[in-house]
N, C-alpha and C. Protein backbone atom coordinates (compact mmCIF):
# COMPACT_ATOMS: atom_id res chain seq x y z
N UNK A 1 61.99 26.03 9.46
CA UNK A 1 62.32 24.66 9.19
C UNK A 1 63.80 24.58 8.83
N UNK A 2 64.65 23.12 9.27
CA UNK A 2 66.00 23.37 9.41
C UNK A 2 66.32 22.98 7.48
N UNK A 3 67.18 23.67 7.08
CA UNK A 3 67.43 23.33 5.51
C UNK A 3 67.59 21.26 5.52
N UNK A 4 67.14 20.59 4.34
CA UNK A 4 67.33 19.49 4.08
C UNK A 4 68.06 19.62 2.99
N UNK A 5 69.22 19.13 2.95
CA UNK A 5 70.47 19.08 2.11
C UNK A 5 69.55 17.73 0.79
N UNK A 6 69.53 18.50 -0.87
CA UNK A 6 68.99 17.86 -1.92
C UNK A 6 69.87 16.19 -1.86
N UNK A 7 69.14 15.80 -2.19
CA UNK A 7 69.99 14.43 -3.08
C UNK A 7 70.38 14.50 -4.57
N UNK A 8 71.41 14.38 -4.98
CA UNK A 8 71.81 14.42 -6.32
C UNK A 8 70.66 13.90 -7.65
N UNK A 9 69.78 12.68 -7.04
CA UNK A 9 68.92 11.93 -7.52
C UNK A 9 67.70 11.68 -6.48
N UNK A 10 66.37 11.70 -6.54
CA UNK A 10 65.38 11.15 -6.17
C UNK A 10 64.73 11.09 -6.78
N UNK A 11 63.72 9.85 -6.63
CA UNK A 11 62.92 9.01 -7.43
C UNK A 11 61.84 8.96 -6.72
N UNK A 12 60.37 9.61 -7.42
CA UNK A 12 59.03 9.68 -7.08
C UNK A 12 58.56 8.46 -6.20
N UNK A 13 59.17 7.59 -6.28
CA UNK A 13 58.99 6.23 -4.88
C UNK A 13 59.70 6.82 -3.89
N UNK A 14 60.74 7.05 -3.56
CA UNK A 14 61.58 7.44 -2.76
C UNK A 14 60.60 8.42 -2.15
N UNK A 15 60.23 9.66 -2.95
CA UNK A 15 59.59 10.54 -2.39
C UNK A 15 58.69 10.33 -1.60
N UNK A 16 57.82 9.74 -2.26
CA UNK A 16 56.62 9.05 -1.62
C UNK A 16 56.76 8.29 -0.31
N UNK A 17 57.50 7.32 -0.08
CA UNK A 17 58.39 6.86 0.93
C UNK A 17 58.20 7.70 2.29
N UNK A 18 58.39 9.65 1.79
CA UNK A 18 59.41 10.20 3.01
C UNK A 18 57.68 10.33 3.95
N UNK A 19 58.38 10.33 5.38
CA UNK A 19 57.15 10.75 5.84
C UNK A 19 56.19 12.01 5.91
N UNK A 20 55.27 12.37 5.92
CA UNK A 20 54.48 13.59 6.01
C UNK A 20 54.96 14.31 7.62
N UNK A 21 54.97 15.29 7.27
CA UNK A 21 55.87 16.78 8.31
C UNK A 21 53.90 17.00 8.82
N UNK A 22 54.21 16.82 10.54
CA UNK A 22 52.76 17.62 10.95
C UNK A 22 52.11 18.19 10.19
N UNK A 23 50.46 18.14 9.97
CA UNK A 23 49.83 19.44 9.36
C UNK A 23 49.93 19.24 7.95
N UNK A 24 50.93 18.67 7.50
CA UNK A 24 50.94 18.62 5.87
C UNK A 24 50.38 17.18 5.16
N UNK A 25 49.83 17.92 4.11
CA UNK A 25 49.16 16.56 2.97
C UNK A 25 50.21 16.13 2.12
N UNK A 26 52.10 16.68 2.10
CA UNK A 26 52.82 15.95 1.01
C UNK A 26 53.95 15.70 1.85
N UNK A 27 54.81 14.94 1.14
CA UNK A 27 56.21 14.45 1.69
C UNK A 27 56.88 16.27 1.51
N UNK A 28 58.18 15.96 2.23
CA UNK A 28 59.27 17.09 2.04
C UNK A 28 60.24 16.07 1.37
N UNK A 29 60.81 16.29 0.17
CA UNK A 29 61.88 15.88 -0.41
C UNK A 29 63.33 16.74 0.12
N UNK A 30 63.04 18.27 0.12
CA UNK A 30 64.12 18.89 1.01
C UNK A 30 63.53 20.54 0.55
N UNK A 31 64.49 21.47 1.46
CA UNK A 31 64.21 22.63 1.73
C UNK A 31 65.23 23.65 1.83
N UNK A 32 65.45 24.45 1.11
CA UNK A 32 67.18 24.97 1.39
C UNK A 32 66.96 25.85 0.66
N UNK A 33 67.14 27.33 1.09
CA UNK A 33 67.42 28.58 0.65
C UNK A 33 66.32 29.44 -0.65
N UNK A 34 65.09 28.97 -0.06
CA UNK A 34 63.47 29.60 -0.54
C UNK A 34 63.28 28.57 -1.31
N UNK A 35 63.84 27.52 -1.70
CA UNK A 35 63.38 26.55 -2.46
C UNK A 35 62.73 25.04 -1.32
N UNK A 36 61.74 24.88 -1.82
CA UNK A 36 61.14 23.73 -1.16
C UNK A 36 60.43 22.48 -1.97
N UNK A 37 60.26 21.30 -2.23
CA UNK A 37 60.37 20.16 -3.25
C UNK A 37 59.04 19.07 -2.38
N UNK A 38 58.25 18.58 -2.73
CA UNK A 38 57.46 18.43 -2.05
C UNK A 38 56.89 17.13 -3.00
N UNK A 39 56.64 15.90 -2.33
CA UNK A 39 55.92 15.00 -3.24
C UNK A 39 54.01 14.93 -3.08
N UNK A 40 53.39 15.12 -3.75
CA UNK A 40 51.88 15.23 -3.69
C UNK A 40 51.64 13.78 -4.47
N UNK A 41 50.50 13.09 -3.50
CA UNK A 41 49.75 12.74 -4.00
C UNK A 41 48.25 11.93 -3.43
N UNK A 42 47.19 13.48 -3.75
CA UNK A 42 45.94 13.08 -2.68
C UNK A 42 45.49 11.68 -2.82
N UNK A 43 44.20 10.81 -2.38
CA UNK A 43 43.62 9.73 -2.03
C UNK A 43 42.18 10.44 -2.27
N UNK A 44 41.29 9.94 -3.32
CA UNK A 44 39.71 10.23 -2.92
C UNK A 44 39.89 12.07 -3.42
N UNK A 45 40.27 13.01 -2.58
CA UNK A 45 39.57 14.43 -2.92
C UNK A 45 41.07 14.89 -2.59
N UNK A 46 41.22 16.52 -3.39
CA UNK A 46 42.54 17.04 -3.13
C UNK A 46 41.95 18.62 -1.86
N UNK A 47 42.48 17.92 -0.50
CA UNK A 47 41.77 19.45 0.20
C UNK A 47 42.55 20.30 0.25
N UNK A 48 43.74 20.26 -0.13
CA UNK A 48 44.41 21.91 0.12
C UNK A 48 43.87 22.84 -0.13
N UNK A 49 44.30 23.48 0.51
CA UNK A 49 43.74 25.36 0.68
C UNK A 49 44.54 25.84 0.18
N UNK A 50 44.61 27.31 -0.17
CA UNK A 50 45.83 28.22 -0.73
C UNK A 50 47.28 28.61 0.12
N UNK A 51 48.20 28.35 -0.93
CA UNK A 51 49.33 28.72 0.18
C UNK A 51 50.08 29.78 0.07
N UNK A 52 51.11 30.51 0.75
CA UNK A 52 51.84 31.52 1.02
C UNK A 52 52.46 32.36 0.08
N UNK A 53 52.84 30.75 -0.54
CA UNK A 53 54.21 30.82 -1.63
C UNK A 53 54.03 30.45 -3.09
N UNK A 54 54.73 31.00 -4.01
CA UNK A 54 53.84 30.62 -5.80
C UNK A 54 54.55 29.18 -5.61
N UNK A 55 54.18 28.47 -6.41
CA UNK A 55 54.09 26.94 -6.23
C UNK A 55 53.96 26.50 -8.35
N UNK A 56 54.97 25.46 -8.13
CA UNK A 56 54.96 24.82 -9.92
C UNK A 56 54.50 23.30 -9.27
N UNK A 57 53.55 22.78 -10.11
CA UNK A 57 53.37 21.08 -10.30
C UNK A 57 53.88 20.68 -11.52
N UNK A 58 54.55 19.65 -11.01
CA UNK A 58 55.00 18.83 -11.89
C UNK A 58 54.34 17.50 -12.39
N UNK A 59 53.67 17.00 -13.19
CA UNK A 59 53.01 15.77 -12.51
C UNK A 59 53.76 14.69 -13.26
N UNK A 60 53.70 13.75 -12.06
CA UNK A 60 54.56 12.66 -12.57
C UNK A 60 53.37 11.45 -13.35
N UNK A 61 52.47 10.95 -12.40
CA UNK A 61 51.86 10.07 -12.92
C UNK A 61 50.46 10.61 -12.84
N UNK A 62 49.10 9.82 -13.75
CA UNK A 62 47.78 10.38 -13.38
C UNK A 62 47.64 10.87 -14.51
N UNK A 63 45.96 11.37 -14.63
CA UNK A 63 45.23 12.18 -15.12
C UNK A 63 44.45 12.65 -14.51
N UNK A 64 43.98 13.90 -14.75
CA UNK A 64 42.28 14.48 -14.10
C UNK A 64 42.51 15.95 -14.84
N UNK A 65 41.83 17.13 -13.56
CA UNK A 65 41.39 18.32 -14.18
C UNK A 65 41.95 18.97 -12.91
N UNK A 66 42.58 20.25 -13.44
CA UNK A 66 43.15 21.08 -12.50
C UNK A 66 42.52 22.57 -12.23
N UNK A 67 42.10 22.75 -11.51
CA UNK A 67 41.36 24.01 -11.28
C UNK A 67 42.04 25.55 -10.32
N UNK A 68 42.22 26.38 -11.03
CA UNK A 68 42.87 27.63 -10.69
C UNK A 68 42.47 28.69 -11.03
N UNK A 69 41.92 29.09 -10.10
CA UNK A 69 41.44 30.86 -10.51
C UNK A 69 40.07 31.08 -11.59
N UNK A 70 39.13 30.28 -11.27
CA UNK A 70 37.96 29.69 -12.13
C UNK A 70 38.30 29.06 -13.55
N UNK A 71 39.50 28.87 -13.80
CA UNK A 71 40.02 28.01 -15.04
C UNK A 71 40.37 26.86 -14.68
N UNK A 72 39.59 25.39 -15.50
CA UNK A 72 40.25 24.60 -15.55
C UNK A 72 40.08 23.75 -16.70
N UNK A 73 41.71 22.74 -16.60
CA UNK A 73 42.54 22.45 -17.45
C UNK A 73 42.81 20.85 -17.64
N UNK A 74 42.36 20.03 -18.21
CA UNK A 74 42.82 18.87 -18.00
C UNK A 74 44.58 18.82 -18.03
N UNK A 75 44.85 17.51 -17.27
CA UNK A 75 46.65 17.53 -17.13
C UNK A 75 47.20 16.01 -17.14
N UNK A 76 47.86 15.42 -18.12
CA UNK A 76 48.41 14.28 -17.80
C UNK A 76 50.05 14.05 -17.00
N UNK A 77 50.69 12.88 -16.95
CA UNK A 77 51.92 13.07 -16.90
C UNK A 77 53.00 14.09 -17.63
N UNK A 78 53.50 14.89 -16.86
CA UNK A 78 54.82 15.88 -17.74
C UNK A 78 54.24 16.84 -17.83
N UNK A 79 53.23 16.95 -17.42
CA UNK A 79 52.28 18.85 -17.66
C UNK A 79 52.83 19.03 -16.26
N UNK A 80 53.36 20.39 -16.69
CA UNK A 80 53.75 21.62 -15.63
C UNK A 80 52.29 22.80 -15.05
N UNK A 81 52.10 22.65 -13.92
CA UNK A 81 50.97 23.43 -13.51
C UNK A 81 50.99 24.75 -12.71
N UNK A 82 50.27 26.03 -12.51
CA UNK A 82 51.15 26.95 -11.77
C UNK A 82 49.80 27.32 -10.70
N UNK A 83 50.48 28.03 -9.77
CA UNK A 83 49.00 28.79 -9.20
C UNK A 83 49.76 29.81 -7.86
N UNK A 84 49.84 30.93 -8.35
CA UNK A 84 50.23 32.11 -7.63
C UNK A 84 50.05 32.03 -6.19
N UNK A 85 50.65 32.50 -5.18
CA UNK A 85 50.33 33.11 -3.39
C UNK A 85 48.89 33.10 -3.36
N UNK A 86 47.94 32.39 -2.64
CA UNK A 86 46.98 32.70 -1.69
C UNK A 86 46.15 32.58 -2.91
N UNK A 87 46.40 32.08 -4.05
CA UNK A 87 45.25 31.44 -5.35
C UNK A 87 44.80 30.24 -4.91
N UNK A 88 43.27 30.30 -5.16
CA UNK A 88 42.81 29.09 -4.97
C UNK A 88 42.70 27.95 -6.10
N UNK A 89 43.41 26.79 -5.89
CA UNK A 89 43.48 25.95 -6.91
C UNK A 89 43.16 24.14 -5.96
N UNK A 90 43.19 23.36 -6.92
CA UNK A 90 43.32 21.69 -6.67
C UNK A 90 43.26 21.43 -7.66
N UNK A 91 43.02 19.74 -7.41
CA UNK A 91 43.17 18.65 -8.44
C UNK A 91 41.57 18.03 -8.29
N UNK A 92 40.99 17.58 -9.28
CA UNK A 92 40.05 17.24 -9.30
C UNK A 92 39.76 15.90 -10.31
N UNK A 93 38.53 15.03 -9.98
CA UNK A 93 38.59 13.75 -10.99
C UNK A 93 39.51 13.41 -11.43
N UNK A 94 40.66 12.68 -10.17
CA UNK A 94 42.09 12.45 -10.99
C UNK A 94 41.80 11.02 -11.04
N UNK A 95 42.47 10.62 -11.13
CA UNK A 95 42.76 8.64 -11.39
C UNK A 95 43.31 8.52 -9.76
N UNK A 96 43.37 7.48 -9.66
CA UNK A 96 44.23 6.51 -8.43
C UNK A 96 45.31 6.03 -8.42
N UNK A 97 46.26 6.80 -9.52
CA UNK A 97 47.65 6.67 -9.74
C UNK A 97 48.40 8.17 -9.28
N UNK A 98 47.43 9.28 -9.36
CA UNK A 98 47.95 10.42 -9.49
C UNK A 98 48.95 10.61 -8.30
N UNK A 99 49.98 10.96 -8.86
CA UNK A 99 51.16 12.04 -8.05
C UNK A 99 51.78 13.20 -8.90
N UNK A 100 52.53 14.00 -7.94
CA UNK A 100 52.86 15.25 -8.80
C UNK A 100 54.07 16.02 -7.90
N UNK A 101 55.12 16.19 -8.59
CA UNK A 101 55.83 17.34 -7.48
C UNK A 101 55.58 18.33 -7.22
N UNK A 102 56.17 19.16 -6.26
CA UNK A 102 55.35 20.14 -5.79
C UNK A 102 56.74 20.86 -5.88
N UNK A 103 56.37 22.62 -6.20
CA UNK A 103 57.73 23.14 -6.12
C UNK A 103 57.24 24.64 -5.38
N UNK A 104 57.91 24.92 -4.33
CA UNK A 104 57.45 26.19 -3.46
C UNK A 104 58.99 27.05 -3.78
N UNK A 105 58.91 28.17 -3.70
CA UNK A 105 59.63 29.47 -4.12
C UNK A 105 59.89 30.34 -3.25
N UNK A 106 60.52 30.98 -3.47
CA UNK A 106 60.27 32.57 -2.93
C UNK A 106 60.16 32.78 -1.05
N UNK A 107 60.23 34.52 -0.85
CA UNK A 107 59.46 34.54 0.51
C UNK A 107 57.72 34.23 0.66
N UNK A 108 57.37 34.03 1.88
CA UNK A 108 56.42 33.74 1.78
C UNK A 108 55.89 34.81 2.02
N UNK A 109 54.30 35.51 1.29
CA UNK A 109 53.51 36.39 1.43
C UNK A 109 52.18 36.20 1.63
């Protein structure tokens, strides 16, 4: 994927805004040098599967329960969430407000 040069400022509307990239359930905010920024926010059920790369949530708005690695955690706004390469995690019984950033890392394994 070609690098997307950051914006100094973006705003979780904005994000939301960008369009969904084939294949994917979140916006790309941008992508540049193992770092990737991603706006989430499912409708009804969260289906992601496990991905490549360790991954931080950020959540902006919402409540529910977050499930990772048979632990789970309730999470409101400003809770930071984690879930390692090829861990299986989601979001579960969230509200109809929920969004969250998404932060991808590293090479992928």
């Amino acid at each position: 994927m070609a690098p997307t040069k950051p914006k100094t400022r973006l705003t979780p509307a904005e994000a939301a805004a960008l369009p969904f990239p084939p294949g994917r359930l979140s916006s790309l905010a941008f992508d540049d040098n193992g770092l990737e920024l991603r706006h989430y926010s499912p409708r009804g059920t969260d289906t992601q599967t496990p991905h490549d790369r360790d991954e931080i949530y950020i959540v902006i708005s919402g409540t529910g329960r977050y499930r990772r690695a048979g632990e789970v955690v309730a999470f409101g706004p400003g809770d930071v969430l984690y879930a390692a390469a090829h861990e299986e995690h989601r979001f579960e019984d969230f509200t109809p407000d929920f969004a969250t950033w998404v932060i991808f890392w590293g090479d992928k394994r």
